[in-house]
PDB file of N, CA and C in Angstrom:
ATOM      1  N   UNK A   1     -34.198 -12.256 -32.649  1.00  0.00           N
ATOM      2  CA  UNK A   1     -33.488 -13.398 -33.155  1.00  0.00           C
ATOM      3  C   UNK A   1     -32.971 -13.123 -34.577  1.00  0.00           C
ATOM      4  N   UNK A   2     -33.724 -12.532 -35.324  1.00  0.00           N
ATOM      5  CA  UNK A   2     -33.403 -12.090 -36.695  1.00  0.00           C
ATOM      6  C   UNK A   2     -32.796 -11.212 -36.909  1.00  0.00           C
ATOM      7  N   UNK A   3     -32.490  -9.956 -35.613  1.00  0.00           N
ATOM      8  CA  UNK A   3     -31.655  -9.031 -35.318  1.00  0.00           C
ATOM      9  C   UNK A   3     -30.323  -9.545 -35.129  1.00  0.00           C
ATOM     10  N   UNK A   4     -29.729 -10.974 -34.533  1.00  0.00           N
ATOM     11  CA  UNK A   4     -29.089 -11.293 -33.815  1.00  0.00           C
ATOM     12  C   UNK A   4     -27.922 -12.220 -35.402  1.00  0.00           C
ATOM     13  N   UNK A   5     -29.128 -12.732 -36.046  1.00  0.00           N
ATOM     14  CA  UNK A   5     -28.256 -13.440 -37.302  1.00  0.00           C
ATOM     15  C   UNK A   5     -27.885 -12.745 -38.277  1.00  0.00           C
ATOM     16  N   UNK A   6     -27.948 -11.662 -38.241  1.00  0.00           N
ATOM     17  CA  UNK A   6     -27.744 -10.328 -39.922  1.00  0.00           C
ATOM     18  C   UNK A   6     -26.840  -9.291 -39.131  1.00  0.00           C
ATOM     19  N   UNK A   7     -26.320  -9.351 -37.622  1.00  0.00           N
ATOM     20  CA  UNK A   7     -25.539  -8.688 -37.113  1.00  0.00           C
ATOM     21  C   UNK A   7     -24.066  -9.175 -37.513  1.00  0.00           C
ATOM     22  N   UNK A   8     -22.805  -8.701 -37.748  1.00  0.00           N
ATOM     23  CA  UNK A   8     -21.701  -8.655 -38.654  1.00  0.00           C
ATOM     24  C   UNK A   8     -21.170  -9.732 -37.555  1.00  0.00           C
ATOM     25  N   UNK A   9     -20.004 -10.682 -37.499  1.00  0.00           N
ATOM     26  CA  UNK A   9     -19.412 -11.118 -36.679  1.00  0.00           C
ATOM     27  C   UNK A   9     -18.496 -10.685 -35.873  1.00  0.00           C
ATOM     28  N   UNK A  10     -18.355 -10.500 -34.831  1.00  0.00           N
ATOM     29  CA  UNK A  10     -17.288 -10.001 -33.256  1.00  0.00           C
ATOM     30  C   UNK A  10     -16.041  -9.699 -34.272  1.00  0.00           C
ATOM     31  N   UNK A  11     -15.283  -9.318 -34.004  1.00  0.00           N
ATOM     32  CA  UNK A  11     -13.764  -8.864 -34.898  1.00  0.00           C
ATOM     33  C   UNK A  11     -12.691  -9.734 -34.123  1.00  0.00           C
ATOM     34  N   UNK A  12     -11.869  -9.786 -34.872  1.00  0.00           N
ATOM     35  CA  UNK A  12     -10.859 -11.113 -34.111  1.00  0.00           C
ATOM     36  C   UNK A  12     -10.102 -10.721 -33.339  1.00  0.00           C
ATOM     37  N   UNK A  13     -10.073 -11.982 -32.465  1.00  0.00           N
ATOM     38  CA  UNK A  13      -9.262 -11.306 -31.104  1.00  0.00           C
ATOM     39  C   UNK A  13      -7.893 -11.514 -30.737  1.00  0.00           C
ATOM     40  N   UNK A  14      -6.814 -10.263 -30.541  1.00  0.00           N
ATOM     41  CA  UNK A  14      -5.964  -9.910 -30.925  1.00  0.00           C
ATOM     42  C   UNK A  14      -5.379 -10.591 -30.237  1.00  0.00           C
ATOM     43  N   UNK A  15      -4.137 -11.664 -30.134  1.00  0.00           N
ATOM     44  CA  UNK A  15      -3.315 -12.221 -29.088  1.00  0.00           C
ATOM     45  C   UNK A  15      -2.510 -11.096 -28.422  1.00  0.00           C
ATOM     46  N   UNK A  16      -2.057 -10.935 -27.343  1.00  0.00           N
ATOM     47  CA  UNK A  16      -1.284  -9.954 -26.944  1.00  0.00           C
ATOM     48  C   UNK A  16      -0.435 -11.012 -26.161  1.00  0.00           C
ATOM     49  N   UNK A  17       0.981 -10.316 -25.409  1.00  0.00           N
ATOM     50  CA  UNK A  17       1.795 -10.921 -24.887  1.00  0.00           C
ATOM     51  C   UNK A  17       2.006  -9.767 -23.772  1.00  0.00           C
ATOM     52  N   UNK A  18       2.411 -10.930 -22.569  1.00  0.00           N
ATOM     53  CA  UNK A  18       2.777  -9.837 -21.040  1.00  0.00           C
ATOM     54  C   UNK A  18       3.985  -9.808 -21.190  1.00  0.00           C
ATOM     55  N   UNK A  19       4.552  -8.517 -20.667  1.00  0.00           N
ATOM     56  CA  UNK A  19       5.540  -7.583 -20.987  1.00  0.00           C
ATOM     57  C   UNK A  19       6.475  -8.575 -19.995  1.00  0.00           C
ATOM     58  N   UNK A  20       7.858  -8.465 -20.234  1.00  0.00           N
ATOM     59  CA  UNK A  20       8.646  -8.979 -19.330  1.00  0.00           C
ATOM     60  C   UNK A  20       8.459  -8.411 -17.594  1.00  0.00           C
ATOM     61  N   UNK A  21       8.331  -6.891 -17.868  1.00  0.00           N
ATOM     62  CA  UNK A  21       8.060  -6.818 -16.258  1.00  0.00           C
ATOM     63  C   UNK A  21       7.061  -7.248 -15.753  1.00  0.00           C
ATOM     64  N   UNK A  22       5.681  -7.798 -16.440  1.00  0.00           N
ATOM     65  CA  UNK A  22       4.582  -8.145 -15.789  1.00  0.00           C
ATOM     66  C   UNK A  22       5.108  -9.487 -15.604  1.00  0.00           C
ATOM     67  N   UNK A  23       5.845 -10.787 -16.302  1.00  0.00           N
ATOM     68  CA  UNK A  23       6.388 -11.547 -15.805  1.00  0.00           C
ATOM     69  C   UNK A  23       7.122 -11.870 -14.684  1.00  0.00           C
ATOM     70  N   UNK A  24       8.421 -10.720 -14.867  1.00  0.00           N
ATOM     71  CA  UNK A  24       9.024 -11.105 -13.556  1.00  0.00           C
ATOM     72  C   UNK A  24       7.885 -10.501 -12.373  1.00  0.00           C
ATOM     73  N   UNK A  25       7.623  -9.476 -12.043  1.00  0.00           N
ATOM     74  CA  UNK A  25       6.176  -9.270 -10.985  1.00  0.00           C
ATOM     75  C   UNK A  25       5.543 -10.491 -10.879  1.00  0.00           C
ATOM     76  N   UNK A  26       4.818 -11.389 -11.543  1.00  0.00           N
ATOM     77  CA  UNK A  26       4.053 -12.286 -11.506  1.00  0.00           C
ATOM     78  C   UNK A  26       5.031 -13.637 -10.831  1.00  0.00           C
ATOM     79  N   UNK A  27       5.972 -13.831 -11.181  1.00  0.00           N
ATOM     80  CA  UNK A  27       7.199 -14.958 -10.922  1.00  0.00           C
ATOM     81  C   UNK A  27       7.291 -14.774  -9.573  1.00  0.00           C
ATOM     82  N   UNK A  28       7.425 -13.163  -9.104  1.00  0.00           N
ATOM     83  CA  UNK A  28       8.013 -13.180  -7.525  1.00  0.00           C
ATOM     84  C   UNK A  28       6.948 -13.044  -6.896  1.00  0.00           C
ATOM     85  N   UNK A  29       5.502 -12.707  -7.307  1.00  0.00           N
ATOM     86  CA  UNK A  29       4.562 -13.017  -6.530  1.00  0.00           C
ATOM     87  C   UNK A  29       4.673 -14.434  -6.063  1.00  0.00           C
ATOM     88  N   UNK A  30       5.112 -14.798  -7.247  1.00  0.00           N
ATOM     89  CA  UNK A  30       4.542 -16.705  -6.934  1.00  0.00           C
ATOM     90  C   UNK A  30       5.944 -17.136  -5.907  1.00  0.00           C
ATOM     91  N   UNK A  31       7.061 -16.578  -5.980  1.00  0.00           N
ATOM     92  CA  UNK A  31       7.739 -16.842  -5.078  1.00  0.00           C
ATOM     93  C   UNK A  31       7.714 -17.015  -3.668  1.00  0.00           C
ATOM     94  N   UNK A  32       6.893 -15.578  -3.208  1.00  0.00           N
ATOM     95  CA  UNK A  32       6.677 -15.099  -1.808  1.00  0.00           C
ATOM     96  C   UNK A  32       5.807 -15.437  -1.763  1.00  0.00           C
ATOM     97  N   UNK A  33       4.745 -16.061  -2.188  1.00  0.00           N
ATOM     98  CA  UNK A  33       3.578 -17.250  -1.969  1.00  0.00           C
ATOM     99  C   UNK A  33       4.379 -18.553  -1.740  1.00  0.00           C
ATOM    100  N   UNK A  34       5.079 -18.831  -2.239  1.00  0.00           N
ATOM    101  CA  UNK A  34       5.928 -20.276  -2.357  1.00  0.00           C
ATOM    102  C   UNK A  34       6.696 -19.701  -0.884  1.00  0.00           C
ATOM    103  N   UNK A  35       7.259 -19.326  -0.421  1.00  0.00           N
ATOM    104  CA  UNK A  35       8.077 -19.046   0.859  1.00  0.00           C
ATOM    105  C   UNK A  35       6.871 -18.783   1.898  1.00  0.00           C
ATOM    106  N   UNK A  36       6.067 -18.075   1.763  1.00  0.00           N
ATOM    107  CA  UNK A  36       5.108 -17.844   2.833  1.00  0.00           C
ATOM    108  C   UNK A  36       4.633 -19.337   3.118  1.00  0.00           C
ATOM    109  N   UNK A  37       4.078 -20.664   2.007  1.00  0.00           N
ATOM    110  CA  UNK A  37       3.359 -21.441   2.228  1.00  0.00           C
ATOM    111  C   UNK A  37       4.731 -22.588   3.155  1.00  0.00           C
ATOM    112  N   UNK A  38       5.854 -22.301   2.812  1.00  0.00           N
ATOM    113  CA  UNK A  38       6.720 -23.209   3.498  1.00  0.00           C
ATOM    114  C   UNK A  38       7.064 -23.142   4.402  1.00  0.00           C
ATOM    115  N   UNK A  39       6.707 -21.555   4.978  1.00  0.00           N
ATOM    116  CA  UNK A  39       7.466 -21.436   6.316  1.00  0.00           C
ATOM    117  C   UNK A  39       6.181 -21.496   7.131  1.00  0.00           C
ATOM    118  N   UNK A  40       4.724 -22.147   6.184  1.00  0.00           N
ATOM    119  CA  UNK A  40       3.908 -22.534   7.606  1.00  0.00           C
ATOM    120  C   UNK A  40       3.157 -24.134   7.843  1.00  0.00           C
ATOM    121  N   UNK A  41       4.856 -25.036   7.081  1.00  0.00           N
ATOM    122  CA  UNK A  41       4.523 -26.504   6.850  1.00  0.00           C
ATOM    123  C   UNK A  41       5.090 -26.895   8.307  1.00  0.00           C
ATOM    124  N   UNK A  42       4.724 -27.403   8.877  1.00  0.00           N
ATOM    125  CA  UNK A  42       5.135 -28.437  10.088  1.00  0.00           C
ATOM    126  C   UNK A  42       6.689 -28.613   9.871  1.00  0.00           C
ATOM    127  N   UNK A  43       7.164 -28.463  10.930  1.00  0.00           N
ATOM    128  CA  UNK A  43       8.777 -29.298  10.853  1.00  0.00           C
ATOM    129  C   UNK A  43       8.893 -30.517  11.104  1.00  0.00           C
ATOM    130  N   UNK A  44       9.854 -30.884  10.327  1.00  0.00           N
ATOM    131  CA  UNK A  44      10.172 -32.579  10.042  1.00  0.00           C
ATOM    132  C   UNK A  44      10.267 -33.068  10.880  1.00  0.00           C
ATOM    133  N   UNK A  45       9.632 -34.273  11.357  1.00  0.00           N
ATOM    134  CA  UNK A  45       9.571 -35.088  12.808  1.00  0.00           C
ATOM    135  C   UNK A  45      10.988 -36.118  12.456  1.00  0.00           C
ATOM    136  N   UNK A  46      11.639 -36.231  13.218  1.00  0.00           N
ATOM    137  CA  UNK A  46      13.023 -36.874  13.253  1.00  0.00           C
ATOM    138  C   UNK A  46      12.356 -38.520  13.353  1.00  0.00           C
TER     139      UNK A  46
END
């Protein structure tokens, strides 16, 4: 415990940012999730 309070504090944590290609990758994942989930909704009852 006394080891634990005289130990220095964690170092600060660096913000980083996702690269545009990890964006668009991530966007069209969510796309072809978004098309997969629609093409297995029921069709519209007239």
């Amino acid at each position: 415990m006394l080891a634990e309070a005289i130990e220095p504090p964690p170092p600060e944590r660096r913000r980083t940012r996702p690269s545009r290609s990890a964006k668009r990758r991530r966007l069209e994942a969510k796309r072809r999730r978004s098309d997969v989930k629609k093409t297995r909704a029921r069709p519209p009852t007239d």
